[in-house]
C-alpha atoms as a PDB file:
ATOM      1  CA  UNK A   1     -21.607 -33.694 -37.183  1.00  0.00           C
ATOM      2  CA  UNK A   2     -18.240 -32.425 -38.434  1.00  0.00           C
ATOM      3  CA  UNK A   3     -15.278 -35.157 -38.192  1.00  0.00           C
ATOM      4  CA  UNK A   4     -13.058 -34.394 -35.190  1.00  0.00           C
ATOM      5  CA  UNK A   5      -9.845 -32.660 -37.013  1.00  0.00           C
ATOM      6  CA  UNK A   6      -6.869 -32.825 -34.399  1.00  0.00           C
ATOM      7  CA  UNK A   7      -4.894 -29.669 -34.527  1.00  0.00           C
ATOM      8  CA  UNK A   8      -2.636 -30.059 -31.364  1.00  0.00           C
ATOM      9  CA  UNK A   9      -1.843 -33.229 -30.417  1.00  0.00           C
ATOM     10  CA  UNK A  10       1.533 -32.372 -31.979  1.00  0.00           C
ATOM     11  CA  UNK A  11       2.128 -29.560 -29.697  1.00  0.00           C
ATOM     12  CA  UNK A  12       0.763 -30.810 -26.948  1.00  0.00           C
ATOM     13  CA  UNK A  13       3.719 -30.537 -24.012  1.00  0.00           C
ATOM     14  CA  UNK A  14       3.989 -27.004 -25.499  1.00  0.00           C
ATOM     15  CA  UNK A  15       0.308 -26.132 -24.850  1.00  0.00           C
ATOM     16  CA  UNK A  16       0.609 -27.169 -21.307  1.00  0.00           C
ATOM     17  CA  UNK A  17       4.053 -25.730 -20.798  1.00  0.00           C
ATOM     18  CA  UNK A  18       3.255 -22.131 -22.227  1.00  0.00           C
ATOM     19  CA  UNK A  19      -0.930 -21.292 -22.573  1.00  0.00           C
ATOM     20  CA  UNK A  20      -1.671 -19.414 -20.004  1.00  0.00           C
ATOM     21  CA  UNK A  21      -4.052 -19.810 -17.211  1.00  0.00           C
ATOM     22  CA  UNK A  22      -7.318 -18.280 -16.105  1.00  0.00           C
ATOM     23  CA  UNK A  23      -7.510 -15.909 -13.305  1.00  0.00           C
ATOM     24  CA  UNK A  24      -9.142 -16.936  -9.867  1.00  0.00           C
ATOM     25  CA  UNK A  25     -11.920 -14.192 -10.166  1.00  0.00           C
ATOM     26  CA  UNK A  26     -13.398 -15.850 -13.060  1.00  0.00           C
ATOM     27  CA  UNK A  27     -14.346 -18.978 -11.321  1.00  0.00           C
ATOM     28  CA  UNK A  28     -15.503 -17.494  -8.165  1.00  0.00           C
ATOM     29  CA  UNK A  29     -17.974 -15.201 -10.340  1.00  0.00           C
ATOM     30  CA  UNK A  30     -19.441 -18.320 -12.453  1.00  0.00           C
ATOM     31  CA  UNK A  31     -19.897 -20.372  -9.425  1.00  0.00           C
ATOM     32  CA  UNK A  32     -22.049 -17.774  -8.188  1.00  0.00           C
ATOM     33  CA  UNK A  33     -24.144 -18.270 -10.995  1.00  0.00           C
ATOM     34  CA  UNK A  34     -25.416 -21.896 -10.165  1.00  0.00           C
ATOM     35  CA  UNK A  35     -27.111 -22.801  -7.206  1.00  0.00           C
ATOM     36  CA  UNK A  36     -25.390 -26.833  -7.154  1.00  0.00           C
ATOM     37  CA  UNK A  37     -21.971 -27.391  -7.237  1.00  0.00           C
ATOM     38  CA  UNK A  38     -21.793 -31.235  -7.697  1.00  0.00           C
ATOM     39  CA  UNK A  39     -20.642 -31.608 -11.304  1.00  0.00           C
ATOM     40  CA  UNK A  40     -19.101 -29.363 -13.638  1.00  0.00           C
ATOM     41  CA  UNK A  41     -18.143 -30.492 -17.134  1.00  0.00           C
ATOM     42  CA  UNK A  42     -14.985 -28.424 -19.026  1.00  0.00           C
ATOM     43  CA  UNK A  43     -15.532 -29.609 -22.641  1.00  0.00           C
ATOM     44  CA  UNK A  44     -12.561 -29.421 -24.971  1.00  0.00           C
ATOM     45  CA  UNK A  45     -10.069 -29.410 -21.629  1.00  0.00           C
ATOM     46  CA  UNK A  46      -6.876 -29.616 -23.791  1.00  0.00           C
ATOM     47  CA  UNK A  47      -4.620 -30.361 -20.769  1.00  0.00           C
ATOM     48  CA  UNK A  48      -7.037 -29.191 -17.754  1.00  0.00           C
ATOM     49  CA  UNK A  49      -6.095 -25.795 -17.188  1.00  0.00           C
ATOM     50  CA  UNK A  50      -9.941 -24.818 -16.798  1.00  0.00           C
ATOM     51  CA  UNK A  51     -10.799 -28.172 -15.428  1.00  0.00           C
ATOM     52  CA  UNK A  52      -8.334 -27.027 -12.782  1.00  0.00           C
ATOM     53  CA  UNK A  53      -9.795 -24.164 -11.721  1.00  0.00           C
ATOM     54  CA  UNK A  54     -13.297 -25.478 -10.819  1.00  0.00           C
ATOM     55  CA  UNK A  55     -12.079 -27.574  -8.481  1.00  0.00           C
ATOM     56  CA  UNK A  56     -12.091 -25.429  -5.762  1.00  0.00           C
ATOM     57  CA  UNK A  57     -16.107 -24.963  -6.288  1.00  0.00           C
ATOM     58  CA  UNK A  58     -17.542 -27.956  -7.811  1.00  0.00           C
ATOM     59  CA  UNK A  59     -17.877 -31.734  -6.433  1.00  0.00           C
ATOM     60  CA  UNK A  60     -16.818 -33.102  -9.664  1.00  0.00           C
ATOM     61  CA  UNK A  61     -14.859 -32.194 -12.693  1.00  0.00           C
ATOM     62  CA  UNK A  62     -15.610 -34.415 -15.463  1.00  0.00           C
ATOM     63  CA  UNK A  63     -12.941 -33.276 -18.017  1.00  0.00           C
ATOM     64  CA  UNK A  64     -13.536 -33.968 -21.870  1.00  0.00           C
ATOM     65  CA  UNK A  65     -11.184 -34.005 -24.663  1.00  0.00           C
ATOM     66  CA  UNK A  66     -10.825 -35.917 -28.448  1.00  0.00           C
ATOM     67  CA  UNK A  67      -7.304 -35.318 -28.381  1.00  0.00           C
ATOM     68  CA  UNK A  68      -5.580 -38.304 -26.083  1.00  0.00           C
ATOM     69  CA  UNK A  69      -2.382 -36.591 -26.449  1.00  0.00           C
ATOM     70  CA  UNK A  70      -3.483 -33.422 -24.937  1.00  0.00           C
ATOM     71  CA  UNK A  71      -4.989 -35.875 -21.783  1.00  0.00           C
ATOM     72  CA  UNK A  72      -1.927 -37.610 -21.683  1.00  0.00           C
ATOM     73  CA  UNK A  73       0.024 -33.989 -20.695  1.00  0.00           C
ATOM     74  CA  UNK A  74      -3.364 -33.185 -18.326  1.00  0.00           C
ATOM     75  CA  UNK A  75      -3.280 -32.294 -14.626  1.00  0.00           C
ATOM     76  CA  UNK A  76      -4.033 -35.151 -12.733  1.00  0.00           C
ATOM     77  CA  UNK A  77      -6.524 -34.168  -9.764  1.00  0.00           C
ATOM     78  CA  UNK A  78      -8.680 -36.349  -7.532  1.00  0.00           C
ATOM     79  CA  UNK A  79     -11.721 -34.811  -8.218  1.00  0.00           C
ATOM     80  CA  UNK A  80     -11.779 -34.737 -12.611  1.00  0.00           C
ATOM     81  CA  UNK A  81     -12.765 -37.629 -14.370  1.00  0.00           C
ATOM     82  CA  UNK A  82     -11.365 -37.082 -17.533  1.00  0.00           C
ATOM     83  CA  UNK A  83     -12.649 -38.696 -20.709  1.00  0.00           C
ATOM     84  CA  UNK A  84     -11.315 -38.924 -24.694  1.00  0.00           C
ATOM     85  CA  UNK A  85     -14.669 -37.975 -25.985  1.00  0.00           C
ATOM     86  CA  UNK A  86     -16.304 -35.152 -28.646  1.00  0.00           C
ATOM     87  CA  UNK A  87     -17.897 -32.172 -26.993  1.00  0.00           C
ATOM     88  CA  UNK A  88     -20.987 -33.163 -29.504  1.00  0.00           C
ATOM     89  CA  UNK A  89     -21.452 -36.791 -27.946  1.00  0.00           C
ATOM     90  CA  UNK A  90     -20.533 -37.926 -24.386  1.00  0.00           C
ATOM     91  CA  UNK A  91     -21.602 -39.934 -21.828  1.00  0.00           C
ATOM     92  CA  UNK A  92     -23.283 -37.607 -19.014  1.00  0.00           C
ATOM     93  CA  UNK A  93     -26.542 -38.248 -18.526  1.00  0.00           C
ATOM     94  CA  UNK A  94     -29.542 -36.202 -18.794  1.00  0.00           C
ATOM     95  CA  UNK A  95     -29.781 -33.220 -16.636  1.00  0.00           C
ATOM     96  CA  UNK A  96     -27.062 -33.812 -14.765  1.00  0.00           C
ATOM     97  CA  UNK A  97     -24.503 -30.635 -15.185  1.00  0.00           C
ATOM     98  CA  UNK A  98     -24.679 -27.960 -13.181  1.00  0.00           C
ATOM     99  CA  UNK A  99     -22.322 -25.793 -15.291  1.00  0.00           C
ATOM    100  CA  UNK A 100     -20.556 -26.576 -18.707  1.00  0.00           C
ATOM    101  CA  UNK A 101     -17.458 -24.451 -19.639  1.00  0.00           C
ATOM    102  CA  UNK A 102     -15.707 -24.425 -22.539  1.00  0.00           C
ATOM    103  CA  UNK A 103     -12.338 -22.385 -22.810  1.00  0.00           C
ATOM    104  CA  UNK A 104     -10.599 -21.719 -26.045  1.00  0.00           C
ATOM    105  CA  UNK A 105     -12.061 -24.245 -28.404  1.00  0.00           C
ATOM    106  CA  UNK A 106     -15.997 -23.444 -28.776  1.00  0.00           C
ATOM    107  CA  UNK A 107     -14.318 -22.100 -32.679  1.00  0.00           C
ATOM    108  CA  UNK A 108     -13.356 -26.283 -33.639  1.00  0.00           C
ATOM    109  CA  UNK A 109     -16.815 -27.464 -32.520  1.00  0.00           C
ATOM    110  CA  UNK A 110     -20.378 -27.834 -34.531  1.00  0.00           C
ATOM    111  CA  UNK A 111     -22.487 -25.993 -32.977  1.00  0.00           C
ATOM    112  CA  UNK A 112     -25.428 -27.459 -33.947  1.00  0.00           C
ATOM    113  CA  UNK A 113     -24.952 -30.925 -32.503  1.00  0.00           C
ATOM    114  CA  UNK A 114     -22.788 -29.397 -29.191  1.00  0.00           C
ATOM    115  CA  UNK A 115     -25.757 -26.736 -28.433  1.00  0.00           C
ATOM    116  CA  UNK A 116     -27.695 -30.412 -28.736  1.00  0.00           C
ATOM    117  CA  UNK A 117     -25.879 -32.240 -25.973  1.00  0.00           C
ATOM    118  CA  UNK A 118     -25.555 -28.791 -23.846  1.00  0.00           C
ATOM    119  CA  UNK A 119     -29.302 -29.000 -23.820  1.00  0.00           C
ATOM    120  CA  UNK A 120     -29.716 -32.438 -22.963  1.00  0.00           C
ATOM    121  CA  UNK A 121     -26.985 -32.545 -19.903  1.00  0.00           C
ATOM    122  CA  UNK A 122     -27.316 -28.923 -18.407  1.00  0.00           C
ATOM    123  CA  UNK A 123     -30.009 -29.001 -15.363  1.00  0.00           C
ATOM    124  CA  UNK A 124     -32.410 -26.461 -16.015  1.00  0.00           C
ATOM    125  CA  UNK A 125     -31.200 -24.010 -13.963  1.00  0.00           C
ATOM    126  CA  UNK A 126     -27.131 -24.604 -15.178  1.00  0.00           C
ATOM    127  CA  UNK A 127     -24.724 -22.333 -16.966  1.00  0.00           C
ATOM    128  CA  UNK A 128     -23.099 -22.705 -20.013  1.00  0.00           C
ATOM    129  CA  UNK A 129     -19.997 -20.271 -19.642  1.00  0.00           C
ATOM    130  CA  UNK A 130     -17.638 -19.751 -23.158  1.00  0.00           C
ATOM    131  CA  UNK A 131     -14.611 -18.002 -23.283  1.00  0.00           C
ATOM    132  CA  UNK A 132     -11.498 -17.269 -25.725  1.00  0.00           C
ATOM    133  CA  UNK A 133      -8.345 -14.868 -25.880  1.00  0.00           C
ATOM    134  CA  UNK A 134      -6.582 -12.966 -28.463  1.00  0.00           C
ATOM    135  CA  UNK A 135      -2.372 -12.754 -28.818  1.00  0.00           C
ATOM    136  CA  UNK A 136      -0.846 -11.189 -25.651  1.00  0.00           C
ATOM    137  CA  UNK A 137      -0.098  -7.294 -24.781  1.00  0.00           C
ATOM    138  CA  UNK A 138       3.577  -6.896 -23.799  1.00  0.00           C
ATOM    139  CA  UNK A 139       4.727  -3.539 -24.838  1.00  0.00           C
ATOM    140  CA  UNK A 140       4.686  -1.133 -28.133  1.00  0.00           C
ATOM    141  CA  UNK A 141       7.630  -3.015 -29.586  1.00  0.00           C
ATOM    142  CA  UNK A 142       7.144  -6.682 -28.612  1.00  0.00           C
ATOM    143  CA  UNK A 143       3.089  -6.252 -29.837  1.00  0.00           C
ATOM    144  CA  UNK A 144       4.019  -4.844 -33.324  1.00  0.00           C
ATOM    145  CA  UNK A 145       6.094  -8.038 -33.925  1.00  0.00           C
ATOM    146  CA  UNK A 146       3.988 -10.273 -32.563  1.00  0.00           C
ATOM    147  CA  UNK A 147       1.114  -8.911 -34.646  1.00  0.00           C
ATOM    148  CA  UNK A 148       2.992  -8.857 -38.232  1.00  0.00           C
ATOM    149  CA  UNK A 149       3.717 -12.566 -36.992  1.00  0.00           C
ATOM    150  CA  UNK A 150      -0.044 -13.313 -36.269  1.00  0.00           C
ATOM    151  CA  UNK A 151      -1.569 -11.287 -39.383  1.00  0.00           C
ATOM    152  CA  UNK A 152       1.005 -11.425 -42.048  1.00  0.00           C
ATOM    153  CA  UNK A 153       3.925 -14.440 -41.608  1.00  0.00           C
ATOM    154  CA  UNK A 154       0.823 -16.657 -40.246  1.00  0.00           C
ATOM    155  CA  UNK A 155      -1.670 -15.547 -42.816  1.00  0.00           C
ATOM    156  CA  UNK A 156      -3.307 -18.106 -44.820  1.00  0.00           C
ATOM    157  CA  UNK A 157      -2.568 -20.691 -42.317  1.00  0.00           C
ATOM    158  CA  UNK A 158      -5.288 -19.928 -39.767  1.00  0.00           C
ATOM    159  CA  UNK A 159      -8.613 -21.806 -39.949  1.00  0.00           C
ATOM    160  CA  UNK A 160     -11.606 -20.827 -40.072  1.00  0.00           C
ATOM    161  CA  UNK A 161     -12.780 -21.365 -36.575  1.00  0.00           C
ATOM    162  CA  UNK A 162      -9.372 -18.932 -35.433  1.00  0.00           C
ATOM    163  CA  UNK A 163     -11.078 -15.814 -36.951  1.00  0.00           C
ATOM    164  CA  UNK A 164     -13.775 -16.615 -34.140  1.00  0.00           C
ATOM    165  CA  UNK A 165     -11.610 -16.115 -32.544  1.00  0.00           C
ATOM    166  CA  UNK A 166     -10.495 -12.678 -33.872  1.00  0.00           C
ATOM    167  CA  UNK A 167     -14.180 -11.820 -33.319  1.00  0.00           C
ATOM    168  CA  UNK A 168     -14.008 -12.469 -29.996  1.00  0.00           C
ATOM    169  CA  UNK A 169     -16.642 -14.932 -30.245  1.00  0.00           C
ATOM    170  CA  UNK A 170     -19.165 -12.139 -31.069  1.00  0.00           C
ATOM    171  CA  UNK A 171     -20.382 -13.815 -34.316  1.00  0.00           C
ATOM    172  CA  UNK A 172     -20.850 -17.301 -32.551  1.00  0.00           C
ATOM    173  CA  UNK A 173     -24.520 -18.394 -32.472  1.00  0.00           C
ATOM    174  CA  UNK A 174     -25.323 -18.540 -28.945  1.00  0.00           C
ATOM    175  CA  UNK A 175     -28.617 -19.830 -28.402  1.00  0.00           C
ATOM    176  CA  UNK A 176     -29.254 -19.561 -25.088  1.00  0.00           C
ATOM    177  CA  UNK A 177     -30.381 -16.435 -22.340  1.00  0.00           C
ATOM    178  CA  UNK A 178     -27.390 -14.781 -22.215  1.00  0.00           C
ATOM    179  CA  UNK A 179     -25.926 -13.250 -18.612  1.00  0.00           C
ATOM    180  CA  UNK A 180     -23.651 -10.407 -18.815  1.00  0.00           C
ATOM    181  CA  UNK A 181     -20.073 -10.671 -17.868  1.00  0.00           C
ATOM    182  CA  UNK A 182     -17.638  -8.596 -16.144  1.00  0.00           C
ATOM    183  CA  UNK A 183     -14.340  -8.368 -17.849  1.00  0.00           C
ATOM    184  CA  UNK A 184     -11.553 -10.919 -16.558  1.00  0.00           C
ATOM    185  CA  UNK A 185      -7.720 -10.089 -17.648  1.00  0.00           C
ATOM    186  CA  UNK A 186      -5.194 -13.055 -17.518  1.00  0.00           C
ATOM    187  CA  UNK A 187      -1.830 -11.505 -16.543  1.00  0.00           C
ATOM    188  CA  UNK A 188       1.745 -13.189 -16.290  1.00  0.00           C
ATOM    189  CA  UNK A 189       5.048 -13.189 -16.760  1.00  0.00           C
ATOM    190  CA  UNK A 190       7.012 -14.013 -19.726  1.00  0.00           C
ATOM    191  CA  UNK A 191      10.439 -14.469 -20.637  1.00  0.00           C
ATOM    192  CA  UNK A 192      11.745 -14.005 -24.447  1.00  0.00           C
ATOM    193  CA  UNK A 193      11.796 -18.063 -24.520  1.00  0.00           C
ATOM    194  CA  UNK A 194       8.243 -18.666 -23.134  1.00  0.00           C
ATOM    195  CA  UNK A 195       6.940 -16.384 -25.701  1.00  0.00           C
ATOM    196  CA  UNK A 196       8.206 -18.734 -28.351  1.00  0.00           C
ATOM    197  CA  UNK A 197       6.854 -21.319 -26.684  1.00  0.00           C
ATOM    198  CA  UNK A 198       3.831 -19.681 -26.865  1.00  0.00           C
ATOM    199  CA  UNK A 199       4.171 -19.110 -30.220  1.00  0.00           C
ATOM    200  CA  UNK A 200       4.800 -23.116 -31.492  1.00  0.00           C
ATOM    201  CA  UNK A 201       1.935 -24.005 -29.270  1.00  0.00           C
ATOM    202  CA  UNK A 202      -0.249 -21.983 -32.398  1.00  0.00           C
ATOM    203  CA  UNK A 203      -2.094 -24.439 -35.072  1.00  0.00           C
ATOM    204  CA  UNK A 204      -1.059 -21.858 -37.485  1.00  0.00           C
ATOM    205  CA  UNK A 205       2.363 -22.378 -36.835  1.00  0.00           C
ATOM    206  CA  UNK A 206       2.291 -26.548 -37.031  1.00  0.00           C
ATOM    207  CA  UNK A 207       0.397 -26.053 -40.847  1.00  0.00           C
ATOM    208  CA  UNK A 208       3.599 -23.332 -41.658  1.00  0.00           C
ATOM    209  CA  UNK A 209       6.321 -25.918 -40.779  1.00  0.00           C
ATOM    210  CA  UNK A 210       4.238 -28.915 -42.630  1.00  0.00           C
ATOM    211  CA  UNK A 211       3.851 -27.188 -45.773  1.00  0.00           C
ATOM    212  CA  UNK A 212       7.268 -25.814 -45.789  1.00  0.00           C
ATOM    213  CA  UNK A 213       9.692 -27.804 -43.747  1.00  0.00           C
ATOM    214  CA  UNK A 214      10.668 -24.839 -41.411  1.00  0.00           C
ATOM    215  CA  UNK A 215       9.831 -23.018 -38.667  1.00  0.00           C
ATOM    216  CA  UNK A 216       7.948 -19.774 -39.187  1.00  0.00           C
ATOM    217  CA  UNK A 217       9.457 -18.199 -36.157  1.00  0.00           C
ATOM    218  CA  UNK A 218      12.663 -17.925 -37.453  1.00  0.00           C
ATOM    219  CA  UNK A 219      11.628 -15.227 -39.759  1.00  0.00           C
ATOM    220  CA  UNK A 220      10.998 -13.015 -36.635  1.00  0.00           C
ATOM    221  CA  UNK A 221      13.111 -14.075 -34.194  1.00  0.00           C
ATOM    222  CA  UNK A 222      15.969 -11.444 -34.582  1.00  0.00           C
ATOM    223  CA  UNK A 223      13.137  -8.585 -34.854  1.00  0.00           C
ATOM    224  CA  UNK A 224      11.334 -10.137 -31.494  1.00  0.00           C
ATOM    225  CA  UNK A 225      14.545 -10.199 -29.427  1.00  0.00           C
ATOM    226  CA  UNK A 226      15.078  -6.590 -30.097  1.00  0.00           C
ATOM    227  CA  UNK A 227      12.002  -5.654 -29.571  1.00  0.00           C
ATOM    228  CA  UNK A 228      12.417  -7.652 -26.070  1.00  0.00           C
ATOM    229  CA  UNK A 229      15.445  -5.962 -25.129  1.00  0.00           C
ATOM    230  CA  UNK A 230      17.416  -7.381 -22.061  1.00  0.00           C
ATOM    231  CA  UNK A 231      17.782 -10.462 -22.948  1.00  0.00           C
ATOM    232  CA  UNK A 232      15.827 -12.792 -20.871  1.00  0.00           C
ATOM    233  CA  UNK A 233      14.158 -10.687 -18.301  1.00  0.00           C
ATOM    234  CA  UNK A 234      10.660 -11.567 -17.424  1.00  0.00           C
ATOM    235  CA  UNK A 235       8.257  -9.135 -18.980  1.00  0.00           C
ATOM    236  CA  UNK A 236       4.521  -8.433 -18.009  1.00  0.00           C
ATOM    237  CA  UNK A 237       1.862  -9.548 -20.173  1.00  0.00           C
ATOM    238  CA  UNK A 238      -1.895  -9.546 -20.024  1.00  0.00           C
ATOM    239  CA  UNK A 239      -4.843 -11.110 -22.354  1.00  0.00           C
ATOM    240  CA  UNK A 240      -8.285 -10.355 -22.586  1.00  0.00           C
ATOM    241  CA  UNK A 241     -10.824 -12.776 -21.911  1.00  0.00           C
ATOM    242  CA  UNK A 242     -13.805 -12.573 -24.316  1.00  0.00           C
ATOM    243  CA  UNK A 243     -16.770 -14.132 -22.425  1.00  0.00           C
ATOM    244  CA  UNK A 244     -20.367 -15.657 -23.519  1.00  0.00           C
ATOM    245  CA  UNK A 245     -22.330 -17.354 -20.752  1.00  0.00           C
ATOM    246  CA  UNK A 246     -26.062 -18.402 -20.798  1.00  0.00           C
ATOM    247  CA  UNK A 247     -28.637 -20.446 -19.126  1.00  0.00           C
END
């Protein structure tokens, strides 16, 4: 089993304050995939966003992190339990999940030993539902920025597990019967700001400013804020959700 490497406990009250959240239609179609709704568990919950949204549909949330910083910043809700504990070794018993999800952060995990403990706490009729998302769509301008940011400012900071992420989480070993997903879009607002704040949330951009002492954004800051135009105004913004779910 890989050592737990913590990549955002730094960022934390940025990751809550500016990742975005998942759309309504994605938990109402993956409840509708397993015939109990008394416990779900959201492995690698960063700060509950996910863990959130199955509460309308499931008992019990129980809500796992390693990071106790990102818990600390976590949405406190009567029904999640959460725990500091590796999504490789927890302590749910056997057969006792009726759906695992796992939303942005399958990439830090080893698979091996996390496909192990899927196995031995999913019922046998449960889901195991995996999803990740890209950089944002905004406009022409604002993307081209944001993508020579991502690609060329950022490169050789990214890990290994982000260009899973680039994949789309096509080239993840998934051993299990997959089900076929519709497509699910986030969508939201942004101002200039929350973009930024976006932006800092990014491993990538915590390794830039402890190698060199500054922050990367400032190279494309002036660039980004024409592109924005207006100043401040809230512009749309969408994500795609890349899916894998299996029984």
């Amino acid at each position: 089993m890989k050592p737990f490497k913590d990549y955002f406990s730094k960022q934390a009250g940025q990751y809550q304050n500016y990742r975005p959240g998942y759309p309504i239609e994605l938990f109402t179609w993956l409840t509708s995939l397993t015939p109990a709704h008394e416990l779900a568990w959201d492995c690698g919950t960063g700060n509950g966003q996910a863990a959130i949204g199955l509460t309308p549909y499931y008992k019990n949330i129980y809500a796992t992190d390693p990071s106790e910083e990102q818990l600390k910043h976590a949405a406190t809700h009567k029904q999640i339990t959460y725990r500091i504990e590796k999504a490789e070794k927890t302590a749910l018993a056997n057969a006792s999940v009726d759906i695992i999800t796992v939303s942005q952060a399958l990439h830090w995990f080893d698979f091996d030993s996390f496909y192990a403990e899927v196995n031995r706490v999913l019922k046998p009729d449960g889901v195991l539902a995996v999803w990740t998302y890209g950089v944002p769509a905004i406009s022409d301008a604002v993307d081209a920025v944001i993508r020579y940011f991502h690609d060329t400012v950022l490169n050789g900071y990214w890990k290994p597990g982000n260009q899973l992420v680039t994949e789309r989480y096509q080239t993840i070993p998934f051993p299990f019967q997959e089900i076929e997903t519709p497509r699910f879009t986030i969508h939201k607002k942004l101002t200039l700001q929350d973009l930024i704040g976006l932006f800092n949330s990014w491993s990538a951009v915590q390794r830039y400013q402890n190698k060199n002492g500054k922050n990367p954004i400032d190279e494309i800051e002036t660039d980004l804020a024409m592109a924005w135009n207006k100043g401040d105004r809230l512009q749309a913004s969408e994500w795609g959700i890349y899916m894998r779910v299996g029984r």
